[in-house]
Protein backbone atom coordinates (compact mmCIF):
# COMPACT_ATOMS: atom_id res chain seq x y z
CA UNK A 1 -10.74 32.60 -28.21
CA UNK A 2 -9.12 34.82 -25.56
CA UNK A 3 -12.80 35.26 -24.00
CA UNK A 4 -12.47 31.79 -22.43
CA UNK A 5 -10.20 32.01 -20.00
CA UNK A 6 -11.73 34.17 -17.60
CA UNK A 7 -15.24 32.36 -19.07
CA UNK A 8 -13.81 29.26 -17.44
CA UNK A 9 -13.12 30.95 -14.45
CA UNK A 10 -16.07 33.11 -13.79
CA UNK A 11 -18.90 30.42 -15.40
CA UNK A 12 -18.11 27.86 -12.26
CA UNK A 13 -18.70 30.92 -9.87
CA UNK A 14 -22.05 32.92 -11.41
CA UNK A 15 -23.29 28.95 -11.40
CA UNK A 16 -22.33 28.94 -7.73
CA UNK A 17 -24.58 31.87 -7.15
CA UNK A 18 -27.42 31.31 -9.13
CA UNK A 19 -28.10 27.99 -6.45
CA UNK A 20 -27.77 29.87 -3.75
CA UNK A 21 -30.87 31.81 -6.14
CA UNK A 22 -32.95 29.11 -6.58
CA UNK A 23 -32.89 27.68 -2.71
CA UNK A 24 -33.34 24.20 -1.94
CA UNK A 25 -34.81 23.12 -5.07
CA UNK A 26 -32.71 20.70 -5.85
CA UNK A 27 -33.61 19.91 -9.38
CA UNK A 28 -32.48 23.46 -11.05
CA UNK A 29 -29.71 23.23 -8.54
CA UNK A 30 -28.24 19.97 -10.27
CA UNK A 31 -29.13 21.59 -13.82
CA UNK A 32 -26.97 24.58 -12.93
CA UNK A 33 -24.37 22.85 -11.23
CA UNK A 34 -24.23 20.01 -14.09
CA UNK A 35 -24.36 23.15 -17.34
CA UNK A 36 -21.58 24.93 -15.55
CA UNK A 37 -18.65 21.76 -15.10
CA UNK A 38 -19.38 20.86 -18.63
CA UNK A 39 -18.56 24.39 -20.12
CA UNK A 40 -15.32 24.11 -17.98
CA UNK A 41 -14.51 21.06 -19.79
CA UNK A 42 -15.82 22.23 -23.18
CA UNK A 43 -13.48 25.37 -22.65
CA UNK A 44 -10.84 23.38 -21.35
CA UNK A 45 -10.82 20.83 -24.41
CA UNK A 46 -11.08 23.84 -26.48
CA UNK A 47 -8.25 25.76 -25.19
CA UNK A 48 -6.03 22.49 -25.51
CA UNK A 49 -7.02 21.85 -28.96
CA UNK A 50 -6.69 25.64 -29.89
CA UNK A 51 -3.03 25.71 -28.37
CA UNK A 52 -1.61 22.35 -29.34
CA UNK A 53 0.43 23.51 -32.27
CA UNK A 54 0.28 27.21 -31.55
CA UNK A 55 1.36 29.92 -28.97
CA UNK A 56 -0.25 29.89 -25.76
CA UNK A 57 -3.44 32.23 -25.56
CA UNK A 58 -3.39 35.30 -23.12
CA UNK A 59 -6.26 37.24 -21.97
CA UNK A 60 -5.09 40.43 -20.38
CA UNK A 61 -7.50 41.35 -17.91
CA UNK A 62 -8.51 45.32 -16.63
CA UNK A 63 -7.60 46.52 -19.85
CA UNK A 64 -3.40 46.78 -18.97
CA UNK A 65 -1.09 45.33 -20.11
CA UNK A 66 1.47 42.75 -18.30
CA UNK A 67 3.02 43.40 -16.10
CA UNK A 68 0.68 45.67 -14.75
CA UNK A 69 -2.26 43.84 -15.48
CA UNK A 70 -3.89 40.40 -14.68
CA UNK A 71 -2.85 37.71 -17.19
CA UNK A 72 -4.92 34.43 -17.63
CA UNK A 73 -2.83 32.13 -19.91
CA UNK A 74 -3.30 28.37 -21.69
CA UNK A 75 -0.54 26.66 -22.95
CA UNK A 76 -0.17 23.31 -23.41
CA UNK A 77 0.90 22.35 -20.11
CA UNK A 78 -2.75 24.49 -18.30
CA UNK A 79 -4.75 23.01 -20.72
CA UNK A 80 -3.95 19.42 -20.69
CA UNK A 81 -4.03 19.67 -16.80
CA UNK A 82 -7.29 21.67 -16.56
CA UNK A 83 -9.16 19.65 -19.71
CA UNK A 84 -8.40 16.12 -17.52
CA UNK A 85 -9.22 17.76 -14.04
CA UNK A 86 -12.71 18.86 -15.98
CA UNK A 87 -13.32 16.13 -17.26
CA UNK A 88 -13.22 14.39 -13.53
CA UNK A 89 -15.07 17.37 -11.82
CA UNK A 90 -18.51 15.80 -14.49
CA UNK A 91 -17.73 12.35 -13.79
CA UNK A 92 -17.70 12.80 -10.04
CA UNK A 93 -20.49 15.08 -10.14
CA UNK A 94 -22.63 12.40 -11.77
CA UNK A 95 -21.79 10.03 -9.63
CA UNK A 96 -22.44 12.16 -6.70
CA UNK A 97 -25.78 12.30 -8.20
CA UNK A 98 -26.20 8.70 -8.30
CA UNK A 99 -25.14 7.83 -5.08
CA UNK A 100 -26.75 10.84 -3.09
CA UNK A 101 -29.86 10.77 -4.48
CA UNK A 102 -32.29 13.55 -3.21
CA UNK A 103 -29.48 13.59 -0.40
CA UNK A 104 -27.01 16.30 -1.52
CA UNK A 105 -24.89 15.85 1.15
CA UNK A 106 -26.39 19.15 2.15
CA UNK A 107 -28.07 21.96 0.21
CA UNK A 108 -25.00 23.72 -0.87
CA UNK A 109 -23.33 21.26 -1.87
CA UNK A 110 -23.40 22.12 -5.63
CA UNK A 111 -22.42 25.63 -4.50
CA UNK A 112 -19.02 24.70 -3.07
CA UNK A 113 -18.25 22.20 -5.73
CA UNK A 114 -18.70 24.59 -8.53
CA UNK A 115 -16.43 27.17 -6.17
CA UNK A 116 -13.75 24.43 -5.78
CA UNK A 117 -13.98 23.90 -9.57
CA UNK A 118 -13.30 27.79 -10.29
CA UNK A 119 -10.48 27.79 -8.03
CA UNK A 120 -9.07 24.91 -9.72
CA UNK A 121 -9.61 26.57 -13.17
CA UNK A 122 -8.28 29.84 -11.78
CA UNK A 123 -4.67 28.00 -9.98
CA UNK A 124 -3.90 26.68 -13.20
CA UNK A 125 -4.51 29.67 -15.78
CA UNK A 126 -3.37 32.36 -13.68
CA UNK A 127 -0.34 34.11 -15.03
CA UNK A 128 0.96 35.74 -11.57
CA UNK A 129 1.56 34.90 -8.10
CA UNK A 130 -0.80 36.94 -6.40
CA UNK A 131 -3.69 35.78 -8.40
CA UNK A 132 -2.28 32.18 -7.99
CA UNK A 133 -2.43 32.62 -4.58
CA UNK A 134 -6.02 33.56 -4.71
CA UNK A 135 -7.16 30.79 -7.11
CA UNK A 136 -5.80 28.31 -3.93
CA UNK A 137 -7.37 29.72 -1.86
CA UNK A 138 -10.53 29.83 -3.91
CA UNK A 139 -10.06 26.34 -3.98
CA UNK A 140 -9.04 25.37 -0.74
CA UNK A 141 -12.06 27.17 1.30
CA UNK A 142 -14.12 25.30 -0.57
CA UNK A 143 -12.28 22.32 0.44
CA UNK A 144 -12.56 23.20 4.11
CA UNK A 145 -16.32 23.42 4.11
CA UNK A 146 -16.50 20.34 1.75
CA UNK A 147 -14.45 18.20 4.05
CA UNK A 148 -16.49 18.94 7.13
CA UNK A 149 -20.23 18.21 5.21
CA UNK A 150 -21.84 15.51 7.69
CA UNK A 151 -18.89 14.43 9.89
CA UNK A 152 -19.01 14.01 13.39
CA UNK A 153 -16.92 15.11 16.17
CA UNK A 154 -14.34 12.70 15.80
CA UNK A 155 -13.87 12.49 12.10
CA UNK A 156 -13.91 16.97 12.26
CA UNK A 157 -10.59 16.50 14.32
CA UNK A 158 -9.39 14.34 12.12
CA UNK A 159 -9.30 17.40 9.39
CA UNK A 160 -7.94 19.81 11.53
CA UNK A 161 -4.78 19.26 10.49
CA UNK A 162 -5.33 19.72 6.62
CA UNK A 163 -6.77 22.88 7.50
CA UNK A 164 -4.01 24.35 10.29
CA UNK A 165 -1.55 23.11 8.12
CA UNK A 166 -3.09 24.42 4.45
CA UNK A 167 -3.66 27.63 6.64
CA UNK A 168 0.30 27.90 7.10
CA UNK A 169 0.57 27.24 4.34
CA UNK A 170 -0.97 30.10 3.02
CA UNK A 171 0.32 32.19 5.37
CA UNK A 172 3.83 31.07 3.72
CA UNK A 173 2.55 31.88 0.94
CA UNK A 174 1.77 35.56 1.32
CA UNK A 175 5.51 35.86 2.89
CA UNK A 176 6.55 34.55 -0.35
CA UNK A 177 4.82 36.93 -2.47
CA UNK A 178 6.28 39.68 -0.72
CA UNK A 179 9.85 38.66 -0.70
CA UNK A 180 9.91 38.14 -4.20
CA UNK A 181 8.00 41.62 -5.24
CA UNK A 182 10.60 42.92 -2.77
CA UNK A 183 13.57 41.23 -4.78
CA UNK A 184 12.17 41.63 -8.45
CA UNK A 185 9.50 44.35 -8.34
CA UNK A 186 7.02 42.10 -10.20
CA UNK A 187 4.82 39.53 -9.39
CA UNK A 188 3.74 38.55 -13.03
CA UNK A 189 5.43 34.62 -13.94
CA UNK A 190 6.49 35.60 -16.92
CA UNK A 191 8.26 38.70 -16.06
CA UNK A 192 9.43 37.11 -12.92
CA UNK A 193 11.66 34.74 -15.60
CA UNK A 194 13.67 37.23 -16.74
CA UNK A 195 13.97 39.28 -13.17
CA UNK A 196 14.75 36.28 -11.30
CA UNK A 197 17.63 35.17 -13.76
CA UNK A 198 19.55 38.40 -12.57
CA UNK A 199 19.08 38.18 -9.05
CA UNK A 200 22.36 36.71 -7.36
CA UNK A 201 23.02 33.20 -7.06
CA UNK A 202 21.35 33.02 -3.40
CA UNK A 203 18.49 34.80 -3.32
CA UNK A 204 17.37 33.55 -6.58
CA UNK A 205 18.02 29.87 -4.78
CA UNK A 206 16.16 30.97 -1.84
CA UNK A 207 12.84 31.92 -3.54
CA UNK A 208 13.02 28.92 -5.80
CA UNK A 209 13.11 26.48 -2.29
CA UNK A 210 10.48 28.73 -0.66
CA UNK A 211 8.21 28.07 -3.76
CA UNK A 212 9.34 24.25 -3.58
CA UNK A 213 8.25 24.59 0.62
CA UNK A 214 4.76 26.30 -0.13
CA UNK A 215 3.75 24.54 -2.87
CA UNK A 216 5.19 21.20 -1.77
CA UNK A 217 2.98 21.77 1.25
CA UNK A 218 -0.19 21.95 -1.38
CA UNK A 219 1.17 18.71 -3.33
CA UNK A 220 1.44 16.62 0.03
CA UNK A 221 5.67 16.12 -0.94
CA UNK A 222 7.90 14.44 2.10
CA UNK A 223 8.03 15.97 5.00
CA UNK A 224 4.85 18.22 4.34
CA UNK A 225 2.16 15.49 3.99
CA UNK A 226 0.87 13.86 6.89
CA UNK A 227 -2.38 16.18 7.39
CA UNK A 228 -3.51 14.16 3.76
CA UNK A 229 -3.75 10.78 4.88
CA UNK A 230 -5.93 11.37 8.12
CA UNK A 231 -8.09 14.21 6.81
CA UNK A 232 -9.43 12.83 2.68
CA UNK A 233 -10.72 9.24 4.11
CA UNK A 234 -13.15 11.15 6.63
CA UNK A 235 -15.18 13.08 3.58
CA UNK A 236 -18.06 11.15 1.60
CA UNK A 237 -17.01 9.37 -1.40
CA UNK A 238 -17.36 12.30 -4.12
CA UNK A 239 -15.85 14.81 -2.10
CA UNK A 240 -13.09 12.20 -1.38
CA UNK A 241 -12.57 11.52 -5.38
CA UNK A 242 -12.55 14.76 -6.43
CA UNK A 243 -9.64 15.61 -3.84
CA UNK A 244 -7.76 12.84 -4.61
CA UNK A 245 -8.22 13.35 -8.20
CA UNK A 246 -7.39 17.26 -8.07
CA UNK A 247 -5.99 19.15 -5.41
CA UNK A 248 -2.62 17.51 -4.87
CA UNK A 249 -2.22 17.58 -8.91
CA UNK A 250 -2.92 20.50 -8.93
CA UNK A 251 -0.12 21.63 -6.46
CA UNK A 252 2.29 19.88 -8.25
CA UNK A 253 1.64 21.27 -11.47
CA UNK A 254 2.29 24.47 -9.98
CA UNK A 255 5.14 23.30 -8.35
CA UNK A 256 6.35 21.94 -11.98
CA UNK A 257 5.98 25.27 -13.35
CA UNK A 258 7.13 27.36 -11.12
CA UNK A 259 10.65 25.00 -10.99
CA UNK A 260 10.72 25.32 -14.59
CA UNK A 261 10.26 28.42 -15.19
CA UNK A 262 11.87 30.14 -12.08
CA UNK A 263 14.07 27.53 -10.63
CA UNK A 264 17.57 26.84 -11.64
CA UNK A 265 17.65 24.80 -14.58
CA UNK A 266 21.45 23.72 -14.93
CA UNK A 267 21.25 19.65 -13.47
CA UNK A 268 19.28 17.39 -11.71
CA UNK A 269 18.39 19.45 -8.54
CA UNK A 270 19.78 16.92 -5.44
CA UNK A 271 17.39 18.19 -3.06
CA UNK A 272 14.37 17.46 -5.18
CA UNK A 273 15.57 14.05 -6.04
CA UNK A 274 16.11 13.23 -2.16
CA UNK A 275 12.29 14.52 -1.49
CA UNK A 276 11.29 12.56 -4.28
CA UNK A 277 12.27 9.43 -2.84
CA UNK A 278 11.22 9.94 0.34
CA UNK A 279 7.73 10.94 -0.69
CA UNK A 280 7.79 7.71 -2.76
CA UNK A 281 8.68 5.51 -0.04
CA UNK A 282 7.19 7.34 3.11
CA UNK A 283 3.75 6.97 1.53
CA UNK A 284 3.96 3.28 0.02
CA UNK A 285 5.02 2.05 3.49
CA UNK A 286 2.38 3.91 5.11
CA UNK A 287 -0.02 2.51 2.65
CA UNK A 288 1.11 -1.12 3.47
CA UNK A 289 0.48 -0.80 7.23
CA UNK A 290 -3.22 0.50 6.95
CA UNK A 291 -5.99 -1.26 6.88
CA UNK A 292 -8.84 0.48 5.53
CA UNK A 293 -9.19 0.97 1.67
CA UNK A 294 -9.46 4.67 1.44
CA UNK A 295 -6.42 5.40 3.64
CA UNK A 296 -4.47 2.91 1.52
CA UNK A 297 -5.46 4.93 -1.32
CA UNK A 298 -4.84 8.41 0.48
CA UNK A 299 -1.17 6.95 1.21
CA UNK A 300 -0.58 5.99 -2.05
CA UNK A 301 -1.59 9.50 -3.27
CA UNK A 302 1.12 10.64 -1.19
CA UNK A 303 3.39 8.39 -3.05
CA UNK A 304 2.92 8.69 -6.44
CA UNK A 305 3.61 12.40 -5.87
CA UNK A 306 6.74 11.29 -5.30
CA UNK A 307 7.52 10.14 -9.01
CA UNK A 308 6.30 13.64 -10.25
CA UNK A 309 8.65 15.30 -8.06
CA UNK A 310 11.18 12.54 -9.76
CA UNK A 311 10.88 13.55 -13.26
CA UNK A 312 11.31 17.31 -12.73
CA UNK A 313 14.74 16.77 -10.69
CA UNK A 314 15.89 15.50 -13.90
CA UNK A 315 15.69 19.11 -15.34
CA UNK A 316 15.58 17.05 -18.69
CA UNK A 317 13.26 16.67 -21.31
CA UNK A 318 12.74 13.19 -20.92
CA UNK A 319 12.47 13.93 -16.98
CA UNK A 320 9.61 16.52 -17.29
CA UNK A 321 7.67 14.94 -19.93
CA UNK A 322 7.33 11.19 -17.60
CA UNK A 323 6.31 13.91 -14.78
CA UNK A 324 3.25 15.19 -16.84
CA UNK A 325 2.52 12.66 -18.28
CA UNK A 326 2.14 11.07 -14.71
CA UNK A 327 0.52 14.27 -13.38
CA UNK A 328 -2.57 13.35 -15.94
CA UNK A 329 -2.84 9.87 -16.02
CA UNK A 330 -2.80 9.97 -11.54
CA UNK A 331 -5.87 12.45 -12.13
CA UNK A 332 -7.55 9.74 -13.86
CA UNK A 333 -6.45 6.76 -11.92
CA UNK A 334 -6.82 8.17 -8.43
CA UNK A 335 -10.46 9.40 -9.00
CA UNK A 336 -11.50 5.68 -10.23
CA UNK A 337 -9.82 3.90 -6.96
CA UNK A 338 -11.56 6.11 -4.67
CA UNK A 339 -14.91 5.99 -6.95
CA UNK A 340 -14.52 2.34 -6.40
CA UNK A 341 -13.84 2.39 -2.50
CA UNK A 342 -17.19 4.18 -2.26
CA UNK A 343 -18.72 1.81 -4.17
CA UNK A 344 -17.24 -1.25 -1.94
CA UNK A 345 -18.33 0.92 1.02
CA UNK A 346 -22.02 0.88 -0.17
CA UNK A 347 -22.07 -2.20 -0.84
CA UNK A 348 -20.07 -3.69 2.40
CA UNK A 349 -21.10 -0.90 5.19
CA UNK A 350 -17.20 -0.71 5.37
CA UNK A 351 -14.06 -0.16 3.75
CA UNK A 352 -12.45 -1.72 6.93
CA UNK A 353 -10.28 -4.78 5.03
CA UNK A 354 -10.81 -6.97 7.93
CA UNK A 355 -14.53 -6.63 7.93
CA UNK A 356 -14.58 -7.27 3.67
CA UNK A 357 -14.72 -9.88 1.16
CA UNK A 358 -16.31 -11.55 -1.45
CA UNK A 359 -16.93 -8.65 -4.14
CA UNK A 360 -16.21 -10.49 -7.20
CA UNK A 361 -18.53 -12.85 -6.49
CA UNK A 362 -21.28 -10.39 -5.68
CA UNK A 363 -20.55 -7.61 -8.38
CA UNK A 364 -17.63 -9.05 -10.60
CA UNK A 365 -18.49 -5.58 -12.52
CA UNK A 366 -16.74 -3.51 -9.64
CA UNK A 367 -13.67 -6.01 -9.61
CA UNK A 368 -13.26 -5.75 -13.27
CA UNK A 369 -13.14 -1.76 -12.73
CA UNK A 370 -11.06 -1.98 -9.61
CA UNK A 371 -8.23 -4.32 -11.40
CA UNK A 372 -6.97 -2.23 -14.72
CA UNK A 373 -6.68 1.13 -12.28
CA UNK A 374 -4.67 -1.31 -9.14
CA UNK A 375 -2.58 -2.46 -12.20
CA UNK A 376 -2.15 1.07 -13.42
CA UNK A 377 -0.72 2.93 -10.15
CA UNK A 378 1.75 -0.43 -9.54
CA UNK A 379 2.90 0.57 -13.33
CA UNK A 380 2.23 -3.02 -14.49
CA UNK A 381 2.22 -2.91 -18.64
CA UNK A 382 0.57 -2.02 -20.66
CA UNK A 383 -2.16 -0.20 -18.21
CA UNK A 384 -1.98 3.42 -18.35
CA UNK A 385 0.70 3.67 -15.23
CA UNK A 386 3.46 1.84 -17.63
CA UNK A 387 4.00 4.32 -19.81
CA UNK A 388 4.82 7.22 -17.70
CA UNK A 389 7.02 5.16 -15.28
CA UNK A 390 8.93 3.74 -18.54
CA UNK A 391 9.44 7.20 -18.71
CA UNK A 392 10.49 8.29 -15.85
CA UNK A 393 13.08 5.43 -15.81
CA UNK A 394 14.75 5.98 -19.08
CA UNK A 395 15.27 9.94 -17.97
CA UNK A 396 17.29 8.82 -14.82
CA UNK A 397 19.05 6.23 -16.95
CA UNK A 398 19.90 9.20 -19.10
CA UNK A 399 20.91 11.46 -16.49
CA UNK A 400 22.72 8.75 -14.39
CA UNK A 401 20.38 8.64 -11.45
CA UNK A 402 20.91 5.03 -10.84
CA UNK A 403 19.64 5.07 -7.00
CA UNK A 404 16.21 7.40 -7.71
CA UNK A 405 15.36 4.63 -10.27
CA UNK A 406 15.91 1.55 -7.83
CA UNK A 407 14.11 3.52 -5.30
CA UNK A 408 10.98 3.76 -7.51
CA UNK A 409 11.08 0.33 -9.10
CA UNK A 410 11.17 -0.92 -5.08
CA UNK A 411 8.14 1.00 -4.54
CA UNK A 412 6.36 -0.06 -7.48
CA UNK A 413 6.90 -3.50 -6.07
CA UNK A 414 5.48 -2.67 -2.79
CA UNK A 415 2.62 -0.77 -4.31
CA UNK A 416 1.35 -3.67 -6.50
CA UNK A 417 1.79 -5.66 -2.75
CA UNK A 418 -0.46 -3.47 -1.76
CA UNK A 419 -3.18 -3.41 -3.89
CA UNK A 420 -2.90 -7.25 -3.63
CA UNK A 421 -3.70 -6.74 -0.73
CA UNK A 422 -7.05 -4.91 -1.28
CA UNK A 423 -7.98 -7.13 -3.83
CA UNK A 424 -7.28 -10.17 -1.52
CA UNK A 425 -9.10 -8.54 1.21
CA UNK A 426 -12.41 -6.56 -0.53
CA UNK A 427 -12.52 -8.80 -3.73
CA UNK A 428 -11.32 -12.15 -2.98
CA UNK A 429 -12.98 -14.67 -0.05
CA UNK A 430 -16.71 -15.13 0.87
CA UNK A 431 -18.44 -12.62 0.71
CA UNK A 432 -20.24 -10.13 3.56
CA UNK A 433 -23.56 -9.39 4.25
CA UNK A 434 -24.74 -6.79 1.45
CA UNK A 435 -25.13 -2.99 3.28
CA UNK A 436 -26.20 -1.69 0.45
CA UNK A 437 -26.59 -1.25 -3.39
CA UNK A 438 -24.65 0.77 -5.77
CA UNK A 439 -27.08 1.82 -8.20
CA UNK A 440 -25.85 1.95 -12.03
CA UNK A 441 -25.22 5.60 -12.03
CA UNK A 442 -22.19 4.93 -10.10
CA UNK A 443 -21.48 2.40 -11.96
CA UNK A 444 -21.41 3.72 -14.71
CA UNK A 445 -19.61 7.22 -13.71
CA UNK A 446 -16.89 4.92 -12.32
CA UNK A 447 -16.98 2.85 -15.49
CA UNK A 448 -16.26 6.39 -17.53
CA UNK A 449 -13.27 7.19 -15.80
CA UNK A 450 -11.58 3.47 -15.97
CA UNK A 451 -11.93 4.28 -19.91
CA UNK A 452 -10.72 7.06 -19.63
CA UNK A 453 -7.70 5.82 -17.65
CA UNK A 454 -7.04 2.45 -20.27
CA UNK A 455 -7.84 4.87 -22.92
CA UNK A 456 -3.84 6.03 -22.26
CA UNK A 457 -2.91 2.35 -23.32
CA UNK A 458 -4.10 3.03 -26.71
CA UNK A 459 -3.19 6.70 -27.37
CA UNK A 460 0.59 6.39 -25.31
CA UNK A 461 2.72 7.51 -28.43
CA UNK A 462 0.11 10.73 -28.72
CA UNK A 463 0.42 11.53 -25.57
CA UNK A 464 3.88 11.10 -25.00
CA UNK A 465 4.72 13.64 -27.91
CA UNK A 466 1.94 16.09 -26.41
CA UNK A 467 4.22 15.55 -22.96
CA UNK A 468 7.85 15.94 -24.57
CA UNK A 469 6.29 19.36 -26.60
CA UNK A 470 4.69 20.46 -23.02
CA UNK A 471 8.31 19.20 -21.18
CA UNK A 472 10.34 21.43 -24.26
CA UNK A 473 7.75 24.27 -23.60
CA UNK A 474 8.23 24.36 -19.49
CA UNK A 475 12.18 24.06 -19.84
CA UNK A 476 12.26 27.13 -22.43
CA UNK A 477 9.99 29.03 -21.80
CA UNK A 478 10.30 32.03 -24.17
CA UNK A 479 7.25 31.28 -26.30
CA UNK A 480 5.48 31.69 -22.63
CA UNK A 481 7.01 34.53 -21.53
CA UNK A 482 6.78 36.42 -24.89
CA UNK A 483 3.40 35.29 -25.18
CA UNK A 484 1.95 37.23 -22.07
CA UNK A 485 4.72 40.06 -22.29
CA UNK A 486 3.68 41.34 -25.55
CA UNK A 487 -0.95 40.31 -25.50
CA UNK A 488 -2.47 43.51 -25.97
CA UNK A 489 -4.68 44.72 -23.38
């Protein structure tokens, strides 16, 4: 079973090359492309049903062991992440398919997606910094090219600052690696949570904020954020999902593990609770001022980090298990909303609100999509977004974090306003002279993923207890770090 971790990681890549292989033929390209996402998410589902009531799985790479060596491991926590972040990467890649037609956005197109899917495999199995550093950036050159597929001038700009900024962040990042093989002599996780432990009270405190800067930088968290809403709504559609969907989750699960795992673990961490609620209400107020649907949805993105970042300044249980929870279910719910903006935009020529109206009249199928997932992210029962905020409330109750949980019930408030205000806008009123046509692949793609996402209605108690085992897993970790210590070779 060990075999398919680095077969997760290596699939998406050797499928990368072999279109380059076959040229601009784009047939075998999308037959490549498509075989390789859905063995990630076969391996992924795999993984998460071989770990759920065992020991995580290690696959000790080069033939050493850790901490020498290069250590891909799946828990519970990887898994769950990586199976739902597959399982988006097919349903955006057919609906790329649908709406491009025999325009791929450009010829490498599958290429770069299947490279952005690696690095995404790669972040979150990874069982040391170095190599965790080199699954982002896996990820996020991928991302630059991605973002910058037919733009023009102006809307090119308009990314600069994701990648200057991601660029730092990197740079950070490499600063980081070496002050903390320069304080511990390791670089391996789970090593690193017994070295770090006997480091004195500052320094450990000092690497454990440096990880919260450069990874808070990757999950868009308050003040590190504002290159996200100006660069994601300039992309096409899929690229625009699959971002929203992935690459902030994916920097907050690392930030989640590394806090857990290396971060102090004796009270609700202050700092992280005032980021928290700045994330949450810098991006919902930024959301209400726009006026376009994807940069709504790129603010709100921004915000709904902040309730992740909630959950694990708990440093409970309770706390961490709302945050995953979350984590998964935003995957979900963030791809749909932006699936459905792209839809509106075919249809309307425009995702301007001003320049909208009328879509439930003309395709009451897209309004019955849109509503469950607007309903979701506000946290209105019993969609999806309930369950995890329900969460995330009880934990402060418990820890006595009365002004965090006022915080986020006033920005649930204002993000239900908000999506009112789509719907009001895009759905509601007479309706605009049709653009275009959004044929029933996309439909249907988007239609997936809104199951997916009211599927968590039905299976909340499930997947609650999977999030309270992951939560008890992150916040003692010695099945973890015993796990990769002692894999053979």
């Amino acid at each position: 079973m060990s075999w398919l971790l680095p077969a997760a990681v290596a699939v998406p890549l050797v499928g990368a090359a072999l279109t380059l292989v076959v040229g601009r033929r784009l047939l075998p390209q999308r037959l490549i492309a498509g075989s390789s996402i859905a063995f990630l998410f076969g391996a992924a589902v795999t993984l998460l049903l071989a770990v759920e009531e065992g020991a995580p799985i290690v696959s000790q790479l080069g033939g050493w062991p850790a901490p020498a060596g290069i250590s891909l491991v799946a828990d519970r926590f990887s898994t769950f992440v990586l199976a739902t972040s597959a399982g988006m990467l097919v349903a955006v890649f057919v609906y790329a398919i649908a709406q491009l037609g025999r325009d791929a956005l450009d010829w490498w197109f599958h290429a770069k997606y299947l490279v952005l899917a690696s690095g995404v495999a790669l972040s979150l199995l990874t069982g040391d910094l170095f190599n965790l550093f080199v699954g982002f950036e896996v990820m996020l050159v991928a991302s630059y090219v991605l973002l910058t597929v037919k733009t023009d001038r102006r809307e090119i700009r308009a990314t600069i600052s994701y990648v200057v900024i991601n660029l730092l962040a990197s740079a950070f990042f490499l600063v980081l690696i070496a002050i903390v093989y320069g304080a511990t002599g390791t670089l391996n996780l789970a090593d690193l949570a017994g070295r770090v432990a006997d480091l004195p009270t500052g320094v450990a405190d000092a690497i454990s904020l440096l990880m919260l800067a450069v990874f808070g930088i990757k999950a868009a968290l308050f003040p590190l954020f504002m290159w996200l809403p100006d660069s994601y709504p300039t992309a096409p559609t899929p690229v625009t999902a699959i971002f929203a969907g992935l690459l902030t989750k994916v920097g907050m699960a690392i930030v989640i593990r590394t806090q857990t795992l290396l971060g102090p673990t004796d009270g609700p961490s202050t700092v992280l609770l005032w980021v928290a609620g700045a994330t949450m209400v810098v991006g919902v107020l930024g959301a209400i001022a726009q006026n376009d649907i994807k940069r709504i949805l790129s603010f709100h993105i921004v915000s709904q980090i902040g309730y992740m970042a909630m959950g694990l300044a708990f440093v409970t249980v309770a706390g961490v298990a709302a945050s995953v929870l979350f984590l998964v279910n935003q995957v979900v719910v963030k791809t749909g909303l932006f699936l459905i903006a792209g839809i509106v935009e075919r249809e309307q020529g425009t995702g301007a609100l001003s320049r909208s109206g009328g879509m439930l009249q003309r395709r009451p199928v897209v309004a019955a999509l849109f509503a469950p997932l607007a309903l979701s992210i506000a946290g209105i029962p019993p969609f999806g977004g309930f369950v995890p905020k329900l969460g995330l409330v009880q934990a402060g109750l418990e820890a006595d974090q009365g002004g965090i949980i006022a915080v986020s019930l006033a920005v649930s408030l204002l993000t239900l306003f908000s999506m009112t205000k789509i719907w009001s806008a895009a759905f509601w009123g007479d309706p605009v002279p049709e653009a275009g046509r959004a044929g029933p692949g996309m439909i249907g793609a988007t239609a997936l993923v809104v199951a997916a996402a009211i599927a968590v209605t039905f299976v909340a108690g499930p997947a609650m207890e999977l999030s309270t085992s992951i939560a008890t897993d992150l916040l003692s970790s010695d099945g973890y770090v015993s796990s990769v210590l002692e894999a053979a070779p």
